[in-house]
Protein backbone atom coordinates (compact mmCIF):
# COMPACT_ATOMS: atom_id res chain seq x y z
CA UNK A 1 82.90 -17.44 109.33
CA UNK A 2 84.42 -14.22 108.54
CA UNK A 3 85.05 -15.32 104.89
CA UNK A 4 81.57 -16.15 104.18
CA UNK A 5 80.29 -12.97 105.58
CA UNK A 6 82.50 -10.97 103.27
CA UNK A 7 81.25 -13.17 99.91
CA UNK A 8 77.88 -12.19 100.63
CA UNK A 9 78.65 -8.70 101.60
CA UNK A 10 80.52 -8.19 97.99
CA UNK A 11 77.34 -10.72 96.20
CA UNK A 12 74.89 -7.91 97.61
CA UNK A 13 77.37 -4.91 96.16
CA UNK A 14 77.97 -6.15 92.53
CA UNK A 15 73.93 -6.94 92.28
CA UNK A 16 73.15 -3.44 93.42
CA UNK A 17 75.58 -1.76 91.16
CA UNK A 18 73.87 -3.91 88.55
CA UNK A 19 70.54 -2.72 89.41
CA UNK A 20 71.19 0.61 89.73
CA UNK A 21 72.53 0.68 85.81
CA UNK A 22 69.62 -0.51 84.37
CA UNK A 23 67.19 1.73 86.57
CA UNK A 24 66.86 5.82 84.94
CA UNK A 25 68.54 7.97 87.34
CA UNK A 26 65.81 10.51 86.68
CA UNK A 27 62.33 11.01 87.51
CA UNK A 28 59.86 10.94 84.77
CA UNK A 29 58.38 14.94 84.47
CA UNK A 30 54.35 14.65 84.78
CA UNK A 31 53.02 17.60 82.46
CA UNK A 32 49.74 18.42 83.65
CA UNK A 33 46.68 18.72 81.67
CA UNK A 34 44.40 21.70 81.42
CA UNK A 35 40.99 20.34 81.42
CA UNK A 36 39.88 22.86 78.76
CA UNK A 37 42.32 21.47 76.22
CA UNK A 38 40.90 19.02 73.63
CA UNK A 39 42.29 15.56 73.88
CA UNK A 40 45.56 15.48 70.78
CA UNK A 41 44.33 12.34 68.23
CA UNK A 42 47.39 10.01 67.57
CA UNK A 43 48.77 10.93 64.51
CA UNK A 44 49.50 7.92 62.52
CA UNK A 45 51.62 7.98 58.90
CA UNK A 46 50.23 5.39 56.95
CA UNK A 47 52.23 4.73 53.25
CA UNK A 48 49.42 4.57 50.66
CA UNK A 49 49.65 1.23 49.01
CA UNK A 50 51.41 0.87 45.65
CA UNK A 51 48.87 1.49 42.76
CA UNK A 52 47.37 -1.61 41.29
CA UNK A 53 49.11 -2.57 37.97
CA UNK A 54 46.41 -5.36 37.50
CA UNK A 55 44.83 -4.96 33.30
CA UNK A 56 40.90 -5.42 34.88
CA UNK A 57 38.81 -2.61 34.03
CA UNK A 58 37.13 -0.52 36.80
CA UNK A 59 33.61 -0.03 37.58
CA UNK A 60 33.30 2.79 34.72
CA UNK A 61 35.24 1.51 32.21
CA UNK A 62 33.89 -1.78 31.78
CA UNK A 63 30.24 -0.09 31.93
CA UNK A 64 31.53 1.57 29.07
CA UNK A 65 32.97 -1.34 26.90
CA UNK A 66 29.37 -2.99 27.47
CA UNK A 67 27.46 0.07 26.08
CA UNK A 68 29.49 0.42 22.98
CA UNK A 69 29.64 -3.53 22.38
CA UNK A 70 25.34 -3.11 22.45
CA UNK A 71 25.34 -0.12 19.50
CA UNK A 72 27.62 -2.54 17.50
CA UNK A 73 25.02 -5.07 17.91
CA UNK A 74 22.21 -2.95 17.39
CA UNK A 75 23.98 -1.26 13.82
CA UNK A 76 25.00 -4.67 12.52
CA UNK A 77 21.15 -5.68 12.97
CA UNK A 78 19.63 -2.70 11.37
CA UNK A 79 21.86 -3.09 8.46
CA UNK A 80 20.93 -6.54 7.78
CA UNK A 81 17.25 -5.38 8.40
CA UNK A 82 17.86 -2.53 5.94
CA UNK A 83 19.58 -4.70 3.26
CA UNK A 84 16.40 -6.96 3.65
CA UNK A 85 13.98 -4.62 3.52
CA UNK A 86 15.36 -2.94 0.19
CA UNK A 87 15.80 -6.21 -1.37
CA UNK A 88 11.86 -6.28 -0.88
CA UNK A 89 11.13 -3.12 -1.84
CA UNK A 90 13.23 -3.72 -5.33
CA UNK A 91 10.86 -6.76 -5.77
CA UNK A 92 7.71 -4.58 -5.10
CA UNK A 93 8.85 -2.40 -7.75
CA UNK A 94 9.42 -4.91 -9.84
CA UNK A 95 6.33 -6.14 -9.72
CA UNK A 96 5.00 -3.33 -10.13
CA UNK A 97 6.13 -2.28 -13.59
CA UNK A 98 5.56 -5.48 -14.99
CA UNK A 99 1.33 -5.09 -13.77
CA UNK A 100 1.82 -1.55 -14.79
CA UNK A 101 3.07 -2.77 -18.49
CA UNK A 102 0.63 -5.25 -18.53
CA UNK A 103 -2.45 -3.29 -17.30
CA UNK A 104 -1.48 -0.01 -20.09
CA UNK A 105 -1.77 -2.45 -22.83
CA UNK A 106 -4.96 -3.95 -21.84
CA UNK A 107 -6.04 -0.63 -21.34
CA UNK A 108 -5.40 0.88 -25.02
CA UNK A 109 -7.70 -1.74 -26.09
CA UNK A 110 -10.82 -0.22 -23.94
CA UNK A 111 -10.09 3.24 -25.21
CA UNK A 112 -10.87 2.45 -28.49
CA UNK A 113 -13.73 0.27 -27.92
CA UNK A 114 -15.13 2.71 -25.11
CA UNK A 115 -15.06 5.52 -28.15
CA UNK A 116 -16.59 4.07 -30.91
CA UNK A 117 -19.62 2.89 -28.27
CA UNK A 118 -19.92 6.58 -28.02
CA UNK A 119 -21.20 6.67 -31.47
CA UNK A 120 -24.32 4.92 -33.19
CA UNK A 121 -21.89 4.88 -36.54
CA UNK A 122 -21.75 1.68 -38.53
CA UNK A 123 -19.62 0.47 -41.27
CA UNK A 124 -22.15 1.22 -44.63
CA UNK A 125 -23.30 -1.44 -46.31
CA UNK A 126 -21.65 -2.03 -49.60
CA UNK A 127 -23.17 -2.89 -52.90
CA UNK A 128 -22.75 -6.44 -54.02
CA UNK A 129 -20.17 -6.93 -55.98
CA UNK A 130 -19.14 -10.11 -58.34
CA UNK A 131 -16.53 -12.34 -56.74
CA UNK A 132 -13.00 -12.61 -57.81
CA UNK A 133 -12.92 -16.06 -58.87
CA UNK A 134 -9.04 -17.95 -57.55
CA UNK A 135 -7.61 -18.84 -54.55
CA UNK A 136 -7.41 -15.99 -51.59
CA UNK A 137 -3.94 -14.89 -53.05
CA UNK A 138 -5.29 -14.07 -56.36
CA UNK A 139 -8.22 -12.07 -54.59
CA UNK A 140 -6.90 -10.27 -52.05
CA UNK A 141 -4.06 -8.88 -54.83
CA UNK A 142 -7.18 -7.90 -57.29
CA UNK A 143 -8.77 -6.22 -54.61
CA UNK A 144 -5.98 -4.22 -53.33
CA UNK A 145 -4.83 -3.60 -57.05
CA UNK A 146 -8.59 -1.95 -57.15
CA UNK A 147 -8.11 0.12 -54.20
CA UNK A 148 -4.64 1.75 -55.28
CA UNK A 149 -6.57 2.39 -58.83
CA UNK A 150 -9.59 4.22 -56.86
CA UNK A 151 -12.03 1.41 -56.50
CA UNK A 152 -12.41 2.13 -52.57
CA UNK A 153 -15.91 0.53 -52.66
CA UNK A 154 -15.40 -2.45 -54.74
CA UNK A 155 -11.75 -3.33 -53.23
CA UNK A 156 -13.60 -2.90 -49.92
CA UNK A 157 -16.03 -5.69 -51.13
CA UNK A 158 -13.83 -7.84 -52.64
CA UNK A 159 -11.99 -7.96 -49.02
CA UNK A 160 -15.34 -8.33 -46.76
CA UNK A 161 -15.95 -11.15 -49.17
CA UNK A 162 -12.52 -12.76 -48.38
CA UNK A 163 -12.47 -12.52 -45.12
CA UNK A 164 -16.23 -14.11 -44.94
CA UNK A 165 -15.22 -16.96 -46.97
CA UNK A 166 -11.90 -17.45 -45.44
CA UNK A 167 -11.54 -15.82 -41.94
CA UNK A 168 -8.07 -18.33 -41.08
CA UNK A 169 -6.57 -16.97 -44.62
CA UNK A 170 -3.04 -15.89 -44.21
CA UNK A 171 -4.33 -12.40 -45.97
CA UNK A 172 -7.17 -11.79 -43.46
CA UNK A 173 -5.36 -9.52 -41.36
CA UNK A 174 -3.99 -7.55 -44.49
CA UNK A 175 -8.08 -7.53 -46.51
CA UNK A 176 -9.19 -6.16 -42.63
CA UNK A 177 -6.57 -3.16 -42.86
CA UNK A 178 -7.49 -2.10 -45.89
CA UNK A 179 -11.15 -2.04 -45.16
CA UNK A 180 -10.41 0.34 -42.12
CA UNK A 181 -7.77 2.61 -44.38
CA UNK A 182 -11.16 2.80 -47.26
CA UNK A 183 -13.26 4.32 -44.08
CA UNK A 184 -10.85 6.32 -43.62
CA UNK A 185 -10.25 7.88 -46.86
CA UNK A 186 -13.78 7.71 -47.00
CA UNK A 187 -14.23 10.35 -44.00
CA UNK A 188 -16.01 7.56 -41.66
CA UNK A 189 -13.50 8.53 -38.74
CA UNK A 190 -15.25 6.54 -35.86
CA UNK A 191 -15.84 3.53 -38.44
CA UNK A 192 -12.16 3.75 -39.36
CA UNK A 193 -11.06 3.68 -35.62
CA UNK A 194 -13.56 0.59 -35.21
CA UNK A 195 -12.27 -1.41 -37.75
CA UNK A 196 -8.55 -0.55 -37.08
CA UNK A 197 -9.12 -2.06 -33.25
CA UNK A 198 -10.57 -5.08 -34.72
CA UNK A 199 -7.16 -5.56 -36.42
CA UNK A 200 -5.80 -5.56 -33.26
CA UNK A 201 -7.93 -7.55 -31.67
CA UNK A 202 -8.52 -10.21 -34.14
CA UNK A 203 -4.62 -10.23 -35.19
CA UNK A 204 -2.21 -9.64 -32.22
CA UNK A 205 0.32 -11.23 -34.69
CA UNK A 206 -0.17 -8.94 -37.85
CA UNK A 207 2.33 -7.18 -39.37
CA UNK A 208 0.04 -4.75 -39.74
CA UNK A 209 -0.02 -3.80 -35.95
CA UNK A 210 2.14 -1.16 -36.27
CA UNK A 211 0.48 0.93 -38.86
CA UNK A 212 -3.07 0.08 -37.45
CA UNK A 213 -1.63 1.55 -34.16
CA UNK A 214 -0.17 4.86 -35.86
CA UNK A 215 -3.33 5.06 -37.86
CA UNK A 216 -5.62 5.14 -34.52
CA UNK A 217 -3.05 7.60 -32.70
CA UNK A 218 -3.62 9.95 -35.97
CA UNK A 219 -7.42 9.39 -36.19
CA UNK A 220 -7.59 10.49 -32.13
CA UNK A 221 -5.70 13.38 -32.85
CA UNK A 222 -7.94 15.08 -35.57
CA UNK A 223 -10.87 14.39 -33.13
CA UNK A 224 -9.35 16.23 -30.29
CA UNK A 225 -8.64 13.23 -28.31
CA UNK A 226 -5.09 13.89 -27.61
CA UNK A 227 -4.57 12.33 -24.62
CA UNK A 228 -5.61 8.99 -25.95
CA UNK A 229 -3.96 9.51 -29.45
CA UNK A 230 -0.57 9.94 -27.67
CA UNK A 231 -0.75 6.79 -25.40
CA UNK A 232 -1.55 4.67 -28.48
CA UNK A 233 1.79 6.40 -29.68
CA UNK A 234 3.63 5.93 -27.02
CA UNK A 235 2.74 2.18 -27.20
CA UNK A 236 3.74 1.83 -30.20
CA UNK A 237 7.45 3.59 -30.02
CA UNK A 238 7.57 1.34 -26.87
CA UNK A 239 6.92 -2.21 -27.97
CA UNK A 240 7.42 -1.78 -31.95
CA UNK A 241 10.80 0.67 -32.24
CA UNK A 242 12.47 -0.64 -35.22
CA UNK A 243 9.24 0.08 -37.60
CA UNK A 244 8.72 2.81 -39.81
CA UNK A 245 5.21 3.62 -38.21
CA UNK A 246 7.26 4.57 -34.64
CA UNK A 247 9.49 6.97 -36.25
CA UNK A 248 6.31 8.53 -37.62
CA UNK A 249 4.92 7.99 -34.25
CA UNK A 250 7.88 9.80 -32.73
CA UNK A 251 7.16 12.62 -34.74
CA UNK A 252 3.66 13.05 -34.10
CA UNK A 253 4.69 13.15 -30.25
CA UNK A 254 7.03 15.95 -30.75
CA UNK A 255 4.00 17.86 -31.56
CA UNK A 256 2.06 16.78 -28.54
CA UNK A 257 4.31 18.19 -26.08
């Protein structure tokens, strides 16, 4: 009895000594709290997270990228508009010189004819003259071996007759020349310049273009029609360089300027 009230008297001891070293031995001080004082926030370190190595652009930068990817665009379109458009242009040009060649020759054709309407001249009539009997060589060679000799009037018969009797004759184009040239040396200016553009007209294949071109140029000049004299010139340096009449034409030009 005695031995089992001494177990539990020494039980009770060891769990109190137990108790009391886990339980503070001092009292907790109470600070008190002045009710004017504003309330202390928490204070809480936070470690900023590690900065993002990730290769996406941000907002900004890929706004960026977008507008300069646009202007590309937008350059690489107007150049291939531009190239396109100057192509067409080039054409235009183009074009336009060749109606521009086309339209100045037509018109040196109208000058002429538009002056000699101006006037009420006609060739003269010429006094009939006796035939050269032989084949158009043989004629148009007597007649132009008259004219060099003097014989404007009958050499200019002997052609009119040759070129009524055979207006397809290889020497057509030569008997008309001379006809004008005889006006000419005759003083019949505005009958010269007629008969010269009916050269032209008649015989766009002559080798007597040339000279009948030089010859009108010259006529225009003496009657003050300069402007018209030096287009017929021009014309002819133009589409005839390699003939004697252009470098004559070239020089009459240097004296237009």
């Amino acid at each position: 009895m005695k031995t089992t009230y001494f177990l539990a008297l020494i039980t009770l001891l060891v769990v109190s000594s137990a108790y009391a070293e886990t339980t503070p031995t001092t009292t907790p001080t109470i600070v008190p709290v002045s009710s004017s004082a504003e309330p202390v926030a928490p204070t809480t370190t936070t470690t900023p997270p590690a900065a993002a190595t990730s290769t996406n652009c941000n907002v900004t930068n890929c706004a960026n990228a977008s507008d300069v990817s646009k202007l590309k665009k937008d350059i690489s379109y107007l150049k291939r508009k531009l190239k396109t458009q100057t192509a067409a242009l080039n054409n235009l040009k183009a074009t336009n010189a060749e109606l521009t060649k086309k339209l100045t020759k037509l018109s040196k054709k109208a000058i002429v004819a538009a002056e000699v309407k101006k006037s009420p001249a006609i060739i003269p009539e010429l006094k009939k003259l006796t035939p050269v009997i032989g084949d158009d060589k043989t004629r148009y060679q007597a007649a132009l071996a008259a004219f060099k000799q003097g014989g404007i009037n009958r050499a200019t018969g002997e052609f009119q007759a040759l070129l009524k009797s055979s207006p397809k004759s290889s020497y057509a184009d030569n008997a008309q020349f001379w006809i004008a040239e005889g006006l000419l040396r005759k003083g019949d200016k505005v009958a010269a310049l007629k008969a010269f553009d009916q050269l032209t007209q008649r015989y766009p294949n002559s080798e007597k273009i040339p000279e009948s071109l030089y010859k009108l140029g010259s006529v225009l000049m003496t009657i003050h029609q300069k402007s018209k004299a030096k287009e017929y010139l021009q014309y002819l340096v133009a589409y005839y360089p390699k003939t004697s009449s252009a470098k004559l034409a070239s020089q009459k030009l240097k004296q237009l300027k």
